[in-house]
Protein backbone atom coordinates (compact mmCIF):
# COMPACT_ATOMS: atom_id res chain seq x y z
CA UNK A 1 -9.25 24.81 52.32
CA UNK A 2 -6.18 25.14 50.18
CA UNK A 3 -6.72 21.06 49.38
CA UNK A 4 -10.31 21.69 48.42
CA UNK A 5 -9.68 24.70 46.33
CA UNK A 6 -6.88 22.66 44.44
CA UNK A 7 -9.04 19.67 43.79
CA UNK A 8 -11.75 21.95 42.75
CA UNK A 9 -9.38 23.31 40.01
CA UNK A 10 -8.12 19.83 38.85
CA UNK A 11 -11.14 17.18 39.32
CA UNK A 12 -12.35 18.48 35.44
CA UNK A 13 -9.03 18.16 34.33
CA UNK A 14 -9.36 14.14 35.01
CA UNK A 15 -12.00 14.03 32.43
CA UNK A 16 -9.86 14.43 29.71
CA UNK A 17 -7.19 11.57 30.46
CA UNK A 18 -10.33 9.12 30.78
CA UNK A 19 -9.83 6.18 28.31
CA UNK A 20 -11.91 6.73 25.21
CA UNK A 21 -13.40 4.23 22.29
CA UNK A 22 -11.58 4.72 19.51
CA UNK A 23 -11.80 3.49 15.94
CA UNK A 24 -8.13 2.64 15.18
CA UNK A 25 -8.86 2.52 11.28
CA UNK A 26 -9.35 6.25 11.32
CA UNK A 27 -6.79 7.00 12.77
CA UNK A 28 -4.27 4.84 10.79
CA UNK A 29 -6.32 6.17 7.98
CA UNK A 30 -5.61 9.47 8.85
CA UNK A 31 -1.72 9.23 9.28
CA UNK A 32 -1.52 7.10 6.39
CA UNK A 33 -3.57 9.77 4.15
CA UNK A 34 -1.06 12.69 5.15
CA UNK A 35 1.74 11.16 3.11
CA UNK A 36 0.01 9.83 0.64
CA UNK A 37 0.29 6.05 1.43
CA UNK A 38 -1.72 3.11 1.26
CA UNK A 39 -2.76 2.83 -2.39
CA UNK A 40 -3.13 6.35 -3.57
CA UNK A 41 0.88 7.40 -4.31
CA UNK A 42 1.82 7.74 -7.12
CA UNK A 43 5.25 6.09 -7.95
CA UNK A 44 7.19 6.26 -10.99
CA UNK A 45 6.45 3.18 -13.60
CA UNK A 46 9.59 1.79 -15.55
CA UNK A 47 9.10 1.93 -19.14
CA UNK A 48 10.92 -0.14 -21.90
CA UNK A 49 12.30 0.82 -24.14
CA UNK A 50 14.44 3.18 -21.20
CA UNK A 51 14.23 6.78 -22.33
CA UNK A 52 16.96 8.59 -23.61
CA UNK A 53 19.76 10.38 -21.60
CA UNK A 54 18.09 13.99 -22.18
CA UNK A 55 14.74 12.82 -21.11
CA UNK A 56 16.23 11.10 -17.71
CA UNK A 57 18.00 14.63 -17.16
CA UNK A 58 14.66 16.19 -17.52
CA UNK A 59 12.81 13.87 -15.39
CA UNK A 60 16.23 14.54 -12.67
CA UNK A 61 15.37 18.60 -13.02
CA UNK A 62 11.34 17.54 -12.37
CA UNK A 63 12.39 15.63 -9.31
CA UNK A 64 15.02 18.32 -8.08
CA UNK A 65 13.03 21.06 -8.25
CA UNK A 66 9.75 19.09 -6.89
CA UNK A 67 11.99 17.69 -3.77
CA UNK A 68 14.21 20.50 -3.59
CA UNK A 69 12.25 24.11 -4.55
CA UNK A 70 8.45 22.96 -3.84
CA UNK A 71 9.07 20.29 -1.16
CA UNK A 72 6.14 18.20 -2.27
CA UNK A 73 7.21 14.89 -1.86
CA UNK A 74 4.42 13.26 -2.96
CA UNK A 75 4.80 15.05 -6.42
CA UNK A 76 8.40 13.82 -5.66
CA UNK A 77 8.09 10.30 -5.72
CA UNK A 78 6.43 10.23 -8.75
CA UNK A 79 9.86 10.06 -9.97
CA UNK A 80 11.07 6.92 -7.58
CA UNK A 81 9.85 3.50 -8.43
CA UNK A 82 8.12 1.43 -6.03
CA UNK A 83 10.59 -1.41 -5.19
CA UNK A 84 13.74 1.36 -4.80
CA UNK A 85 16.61 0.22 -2.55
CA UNK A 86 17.81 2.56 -0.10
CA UNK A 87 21.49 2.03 0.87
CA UNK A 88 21.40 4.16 3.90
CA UNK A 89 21.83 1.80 6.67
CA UNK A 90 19.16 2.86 8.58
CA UNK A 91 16.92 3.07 5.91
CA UNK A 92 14.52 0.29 4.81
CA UNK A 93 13.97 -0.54 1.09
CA UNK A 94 11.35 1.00 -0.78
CA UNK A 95 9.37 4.25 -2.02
CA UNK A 96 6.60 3.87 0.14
CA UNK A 97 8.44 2.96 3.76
CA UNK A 98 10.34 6.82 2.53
CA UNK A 99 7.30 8.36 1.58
CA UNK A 100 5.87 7.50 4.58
CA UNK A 101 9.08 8.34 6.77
CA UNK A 102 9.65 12.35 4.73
CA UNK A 103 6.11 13.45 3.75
CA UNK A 104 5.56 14.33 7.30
CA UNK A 105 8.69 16.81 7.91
CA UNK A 106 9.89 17.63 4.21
CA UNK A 107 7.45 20.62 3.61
CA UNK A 108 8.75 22.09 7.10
CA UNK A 109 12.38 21.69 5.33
CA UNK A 110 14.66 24.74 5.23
CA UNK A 111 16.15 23.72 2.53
CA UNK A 112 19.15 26.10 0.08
CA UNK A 113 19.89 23.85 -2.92
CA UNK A 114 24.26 24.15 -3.49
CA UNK A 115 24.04 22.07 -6.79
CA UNK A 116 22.54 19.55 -9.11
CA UNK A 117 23.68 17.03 -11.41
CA UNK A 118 22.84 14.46 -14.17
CA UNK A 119 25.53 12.19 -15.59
CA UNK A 120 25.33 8.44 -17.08
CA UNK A 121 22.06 7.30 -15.33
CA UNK A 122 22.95 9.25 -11.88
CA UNK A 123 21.86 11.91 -10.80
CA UNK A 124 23.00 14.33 -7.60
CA UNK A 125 20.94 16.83 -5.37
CA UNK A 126 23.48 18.85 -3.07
CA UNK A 127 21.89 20.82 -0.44
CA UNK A 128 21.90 22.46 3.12
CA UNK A 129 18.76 21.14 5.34
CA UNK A 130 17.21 21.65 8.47
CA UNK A 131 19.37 18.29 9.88
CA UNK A 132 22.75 18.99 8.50
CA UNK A 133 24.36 20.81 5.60
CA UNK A 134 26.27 19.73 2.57
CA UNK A 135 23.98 16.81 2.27
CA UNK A 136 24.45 14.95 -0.73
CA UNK A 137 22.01 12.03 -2.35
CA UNK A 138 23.10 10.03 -5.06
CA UNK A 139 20.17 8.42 -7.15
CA UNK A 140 20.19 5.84 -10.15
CA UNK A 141 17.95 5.58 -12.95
CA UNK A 142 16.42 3.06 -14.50
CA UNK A 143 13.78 2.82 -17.00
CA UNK A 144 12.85 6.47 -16.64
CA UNK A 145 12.73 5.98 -12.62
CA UNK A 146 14.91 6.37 -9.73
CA UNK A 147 15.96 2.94 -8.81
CA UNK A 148 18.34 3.39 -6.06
CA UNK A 149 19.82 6.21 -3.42
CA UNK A 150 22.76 6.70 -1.45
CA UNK A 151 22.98 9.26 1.14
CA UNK A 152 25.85 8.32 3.54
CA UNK A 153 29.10 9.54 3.29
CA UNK A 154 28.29 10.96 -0.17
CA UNK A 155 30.94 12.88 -2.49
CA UNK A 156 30.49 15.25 -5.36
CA UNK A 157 31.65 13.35 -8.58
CA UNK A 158 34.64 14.96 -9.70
CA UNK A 159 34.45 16.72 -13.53
């Protein structure tokens, strides 16, 4: 009776780990669409002639505080050109493949900014995240766009 009662209780239950049709567009439309991939980011545009040191430092305090204070990284990359090389080792190349890789978790961030810096072309975000503290990213500009990051084994320049 026990048996009978049990498989009373489950036999719906089977239902729902039946195989179902599904279209696999929508679905990779769907996870694409939360980060903003597949055509519709925005990434930053290189522009010649390269804008002055006071405008890159502006553009650095856009992208700090819009990766930093709102944690939209969408309005983020706006910032990054497409074709950016990532020197983290386990990183690929490329503003989409991190788009892709931080606009699912970085709104989730808990995030307390230490410090940020502008100098020459580089720029520095310094901050304490939910995966580790004292983080530090190194970025270079080019053309008005972030060009390249570091993030491993990162120091603060010295004065």
């Amino acid at each position: 009776m026990r048996f009978s009662t049990i498989l009373a209780a489950v036999a719906p239950l089977t239902v729902l780990s039946a195989p179902v049709a599904v279209d696999e567009s929508s679905l990779v439309a769907r996870q694409v669409g939360q980060v903003g991939g597949n055509g519709d980011a925005k990434f930053c545009t290189k522009v010649s002639p390269a804008p002055d040191d006071d405008e890159i430092k502006a553009r650095h305090e856009k992208f700090a505080d819009a990766f930093l204070v709102k944690k939209d990284v969408r309005l983020a990359f706006t910032y990054v050109a497409p074709e950016y090389v990532n020197h983290n080792p386990i990183a690929q190349n490329g503003a989409q493949w991190a788009l892709n890789l931080l606009g699912p978790i970085w709104g989730n961030q808990n995030i307390r900014i230490r410090r940020t810096l502008y100098r020459n072309g580089t720029s520095w975000l310094n901050y304490d995240g939910s995966y580790g503290s004292n983080i530090i990213d190194r970025y270079r500009w080019e053309g008005g766009c972030i060009v390249e990051h570091w993030d491993a084994g990162e120091r603060w320049p010295d004065n």
